[in-house]
Protein backbone atom coordinates (compact mmCIF):
# COMPACT_ATOMS: atom_id res chain seq x y z
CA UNK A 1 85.26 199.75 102.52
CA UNK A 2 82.64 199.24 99.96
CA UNK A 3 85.06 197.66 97.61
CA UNK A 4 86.42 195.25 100.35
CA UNK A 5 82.72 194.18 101.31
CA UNK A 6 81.88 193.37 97.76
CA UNK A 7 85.28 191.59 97.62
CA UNK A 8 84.81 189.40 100.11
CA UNK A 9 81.23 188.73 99.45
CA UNK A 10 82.56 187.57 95.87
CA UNK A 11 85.32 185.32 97.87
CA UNK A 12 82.59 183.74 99.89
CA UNK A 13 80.26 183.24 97.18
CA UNK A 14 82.87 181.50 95.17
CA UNK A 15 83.86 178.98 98.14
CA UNK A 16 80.47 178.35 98.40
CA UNK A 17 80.25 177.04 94.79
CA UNK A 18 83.98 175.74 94.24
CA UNK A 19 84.08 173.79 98.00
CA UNK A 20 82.92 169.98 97.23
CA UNK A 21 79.61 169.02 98.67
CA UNK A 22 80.26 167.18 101.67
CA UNK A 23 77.73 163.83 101.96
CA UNK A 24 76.16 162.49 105.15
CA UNK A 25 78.22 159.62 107.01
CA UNK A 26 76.39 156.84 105.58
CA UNK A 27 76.99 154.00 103.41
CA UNK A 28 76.00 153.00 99.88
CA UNK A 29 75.78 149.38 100.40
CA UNK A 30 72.93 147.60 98.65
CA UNK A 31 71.98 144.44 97.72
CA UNK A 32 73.57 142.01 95.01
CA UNK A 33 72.24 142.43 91.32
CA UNK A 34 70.41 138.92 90.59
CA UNK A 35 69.55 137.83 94.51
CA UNK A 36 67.63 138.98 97.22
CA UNK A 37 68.45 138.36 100.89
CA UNK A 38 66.44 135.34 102.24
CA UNK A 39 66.45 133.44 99.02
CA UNK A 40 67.37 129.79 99.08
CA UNK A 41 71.18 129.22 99.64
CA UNK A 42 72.31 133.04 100.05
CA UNK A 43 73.31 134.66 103.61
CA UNK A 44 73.77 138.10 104.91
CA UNK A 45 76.07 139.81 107.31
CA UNK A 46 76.01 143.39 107.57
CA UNK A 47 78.26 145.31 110.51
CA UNK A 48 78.53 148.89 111.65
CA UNK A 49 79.27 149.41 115.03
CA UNK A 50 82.31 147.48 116.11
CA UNK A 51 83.26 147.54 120.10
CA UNK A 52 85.51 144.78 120.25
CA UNK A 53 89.01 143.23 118.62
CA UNK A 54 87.73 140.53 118.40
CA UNK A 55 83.89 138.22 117.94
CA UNK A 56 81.59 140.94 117.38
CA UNK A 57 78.58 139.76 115.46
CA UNK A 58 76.65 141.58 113.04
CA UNK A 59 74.87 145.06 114.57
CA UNK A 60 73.29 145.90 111.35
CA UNK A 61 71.55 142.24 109.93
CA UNK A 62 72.13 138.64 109.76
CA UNK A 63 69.81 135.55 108.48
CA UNK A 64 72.75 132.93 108.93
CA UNK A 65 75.11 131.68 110.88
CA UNK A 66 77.42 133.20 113.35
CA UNK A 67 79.56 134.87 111.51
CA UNK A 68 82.17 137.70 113.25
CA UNK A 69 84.27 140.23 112.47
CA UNK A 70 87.57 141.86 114.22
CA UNK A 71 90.93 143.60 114.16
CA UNK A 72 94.72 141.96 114.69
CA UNK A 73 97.08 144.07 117.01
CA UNK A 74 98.00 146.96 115.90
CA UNK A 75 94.39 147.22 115.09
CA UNK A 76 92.09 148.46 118.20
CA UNK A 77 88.82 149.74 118.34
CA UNK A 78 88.63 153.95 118.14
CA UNK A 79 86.33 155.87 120.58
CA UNK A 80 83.47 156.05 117.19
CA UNK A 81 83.59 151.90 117.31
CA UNK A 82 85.66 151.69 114.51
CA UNK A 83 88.93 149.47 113.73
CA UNK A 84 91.78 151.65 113.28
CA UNK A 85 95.39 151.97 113.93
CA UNK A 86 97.68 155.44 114.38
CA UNK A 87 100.89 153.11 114.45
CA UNK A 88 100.98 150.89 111.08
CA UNK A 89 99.10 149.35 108.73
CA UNK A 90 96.74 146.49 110.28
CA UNK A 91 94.59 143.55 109.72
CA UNK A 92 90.94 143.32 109.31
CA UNK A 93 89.66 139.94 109.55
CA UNK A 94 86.09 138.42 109.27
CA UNK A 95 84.88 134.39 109.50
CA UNK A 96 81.65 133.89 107.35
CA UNK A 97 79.41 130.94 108.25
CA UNK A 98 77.14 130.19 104.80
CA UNK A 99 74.59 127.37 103.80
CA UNK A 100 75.88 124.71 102.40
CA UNK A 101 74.74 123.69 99.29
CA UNK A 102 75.74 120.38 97.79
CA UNK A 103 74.45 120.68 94.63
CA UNK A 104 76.69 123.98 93.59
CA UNK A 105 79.11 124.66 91.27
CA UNK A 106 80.73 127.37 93.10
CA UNK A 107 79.77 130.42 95.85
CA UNK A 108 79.63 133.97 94.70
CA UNK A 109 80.38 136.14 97.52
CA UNK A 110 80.56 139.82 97.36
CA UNK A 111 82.10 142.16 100.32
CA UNK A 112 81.34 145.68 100.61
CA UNK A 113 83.23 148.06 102.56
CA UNK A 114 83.06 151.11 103.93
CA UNK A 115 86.75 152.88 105.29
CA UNK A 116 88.65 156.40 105.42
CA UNK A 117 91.98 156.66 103.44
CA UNK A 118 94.65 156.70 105.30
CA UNK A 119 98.24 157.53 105.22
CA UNK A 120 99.17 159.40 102.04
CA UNK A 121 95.84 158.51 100.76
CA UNK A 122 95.73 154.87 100.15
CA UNK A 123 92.75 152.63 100.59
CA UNK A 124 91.92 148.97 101.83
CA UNK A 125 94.43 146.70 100.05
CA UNK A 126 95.06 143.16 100.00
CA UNK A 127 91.44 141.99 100.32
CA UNK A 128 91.53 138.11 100.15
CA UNK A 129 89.47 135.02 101.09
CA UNK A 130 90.54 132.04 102.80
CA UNK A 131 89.16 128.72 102.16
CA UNK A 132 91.01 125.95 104.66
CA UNK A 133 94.36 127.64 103.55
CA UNK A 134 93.58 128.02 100.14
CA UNK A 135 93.38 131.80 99.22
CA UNK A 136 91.30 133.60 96.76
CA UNK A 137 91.28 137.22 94.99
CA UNK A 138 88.61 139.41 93.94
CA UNK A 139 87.57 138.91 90.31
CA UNK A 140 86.05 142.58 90.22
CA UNK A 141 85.83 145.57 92.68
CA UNK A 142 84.61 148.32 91.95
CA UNK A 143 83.69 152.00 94.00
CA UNK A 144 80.47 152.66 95.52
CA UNK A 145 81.37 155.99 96.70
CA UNK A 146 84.16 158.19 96.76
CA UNK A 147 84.13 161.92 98.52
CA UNK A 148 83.79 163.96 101.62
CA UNK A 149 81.83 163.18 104.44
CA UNK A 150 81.33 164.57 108.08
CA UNK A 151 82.81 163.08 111.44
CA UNK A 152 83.86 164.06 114.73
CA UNK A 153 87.60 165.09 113.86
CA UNK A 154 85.99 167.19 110.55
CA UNK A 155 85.94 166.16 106.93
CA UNK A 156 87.20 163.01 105.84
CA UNK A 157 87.77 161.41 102.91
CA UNK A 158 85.75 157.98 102.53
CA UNK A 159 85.88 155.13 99.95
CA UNK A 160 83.48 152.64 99.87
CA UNK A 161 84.37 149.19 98.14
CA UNK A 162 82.56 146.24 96.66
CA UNK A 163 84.64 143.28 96.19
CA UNK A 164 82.98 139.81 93.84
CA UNK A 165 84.80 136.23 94.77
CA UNK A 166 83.74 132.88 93.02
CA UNK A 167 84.66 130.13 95.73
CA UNK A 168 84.60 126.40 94.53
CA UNK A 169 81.51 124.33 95.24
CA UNK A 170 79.08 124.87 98.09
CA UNK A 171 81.63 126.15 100.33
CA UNK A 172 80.52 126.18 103.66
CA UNK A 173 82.58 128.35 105.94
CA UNK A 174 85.82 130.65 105.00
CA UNK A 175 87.63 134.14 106.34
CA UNK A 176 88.00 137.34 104.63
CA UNK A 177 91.14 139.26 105.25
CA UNK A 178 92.62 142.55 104.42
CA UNK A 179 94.86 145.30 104.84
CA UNK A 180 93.93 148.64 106.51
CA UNK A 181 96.43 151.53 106.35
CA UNK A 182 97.69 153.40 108.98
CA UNK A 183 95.33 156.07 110.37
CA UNK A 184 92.38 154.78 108.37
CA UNK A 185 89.27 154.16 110.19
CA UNK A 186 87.40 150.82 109.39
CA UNK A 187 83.82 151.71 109.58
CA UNK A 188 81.42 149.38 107.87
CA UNK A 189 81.61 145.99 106.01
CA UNK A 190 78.39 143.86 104.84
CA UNK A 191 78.94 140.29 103.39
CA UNK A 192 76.44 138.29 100.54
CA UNK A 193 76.85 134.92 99.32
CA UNK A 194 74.54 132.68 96.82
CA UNK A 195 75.51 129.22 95.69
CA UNK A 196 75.49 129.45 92.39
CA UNK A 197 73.10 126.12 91.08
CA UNK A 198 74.99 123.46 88.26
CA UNK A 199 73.19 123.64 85.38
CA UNK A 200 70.44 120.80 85.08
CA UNK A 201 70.60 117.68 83.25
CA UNK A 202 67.57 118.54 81.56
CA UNK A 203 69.26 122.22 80.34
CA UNK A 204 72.55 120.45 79.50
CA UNK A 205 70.72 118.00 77.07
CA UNK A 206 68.97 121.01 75.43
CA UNK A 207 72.33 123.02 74.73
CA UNK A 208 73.41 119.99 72.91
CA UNK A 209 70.59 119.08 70.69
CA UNK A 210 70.47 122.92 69.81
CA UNK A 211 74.23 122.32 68.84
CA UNK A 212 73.52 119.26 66.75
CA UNK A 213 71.24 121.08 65.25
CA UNK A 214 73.15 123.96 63.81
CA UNK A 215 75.98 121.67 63.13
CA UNK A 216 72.89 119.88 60.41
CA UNK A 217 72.26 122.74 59.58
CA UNK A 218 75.34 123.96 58.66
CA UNK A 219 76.16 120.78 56.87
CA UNK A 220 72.91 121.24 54.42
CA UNK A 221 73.98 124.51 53.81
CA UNK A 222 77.20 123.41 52.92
């Protein structure tokens, strides 16, 4: 009986180190490296309680626009306020209103999600952004967090995304869209844009007189 005690203590001890650590249900969204929220020409959306398919506006911030974010059929909303789907694969869709800023050569947005894998353990996919029918793909994504966290149904497995677009000029408005798989719950999603500024006349004339200058240089030298 001994024996079996001390085997079993063992056992436990050894889940207790092997097990992964399971994290608290909350995401790792932060703000963009080089902005702040608030600054000139940037806006902020930030959802995490979603109760309808369709026009719900930010829970967890905003400071622009009116900006929304739903589900397309199969998609519905779960009893935790979720998206999710137990039939397919479905759509998650958001429309972004932004300041418009004339004097821009281009919009840096960056999306952050927050979702549990789904069938056969695949992620958010498809992740695009619409500008008037003119579609764009992420130039970098990367993982903000990866691992076990609680939820009513148990342990789940969560992945949480950031995804960096460069849209043309000072665009004004546009959707994001992606693909959720089936039996993956939606659960978070913030948005950040900044115009980025055209470099000044002033800065452009400077590049060039430092570039006829090494080209003299070069030429004495020779």
């Amino acid at each position: 009986m001994r024996i079996f005690a001390l085997a079993f203590s063992l056992l436990l001890v050894g889940c207790i180190f092997v097990s992964p650590s399971m994290a608290v249900d909350a995401t790792s969204f932060a703000d963009p490296s080089g902005w702040s929220v608030g600054d000139a020409g940037t806006s902020y959306n930030e959802w995490d309680v979603i109760v309808n398919s369709a026009g719900n506006a930010p829970d967890v911030g905003s400071n622009y626009g009116s900006s929304t974010l739903g589900t397309v059929y199969p998609g519905y909303i779960s009893g935790s306020s979720n998206l999710y789907s137990h039939a397919s694969d479905y759509l998650g869709t958001a429309t972004m209103d932004t300041p418009s800023v004339a004097a821009s050569s281009g919009t840096h947005v960056i999306v952050q999600t927050a979702a549990t894998l789904g069938m056969m353990g695949a992620g958010i996919s498809s992740m695009q952004i619409d500008v008037g029918g003119t579609l764009f793909n992420p130039f970098e994504t990367s993982t903000l967090f990866f691992g076990t966290v609680s939820s009513s149904y148990g342990p789940v497995t969560q992945k949480e995304e950031s995804f960096s677009f460069m849209l043309p000029g000072g665009t004004s408005s546009f959707s994001i869209n992606w693909t959720n798989p089936q039996h993956s719950s939606f659960k978070a999603l913030r948005v950040d844009t900044s115009a980025v500024p055209e470099p000044s006349s002033v800065a452009m004339l400077g590049i060039a007189v430092m570039g006829l200058g090494l080209f003299v240089r070069r030429r004495r030298n020779g």
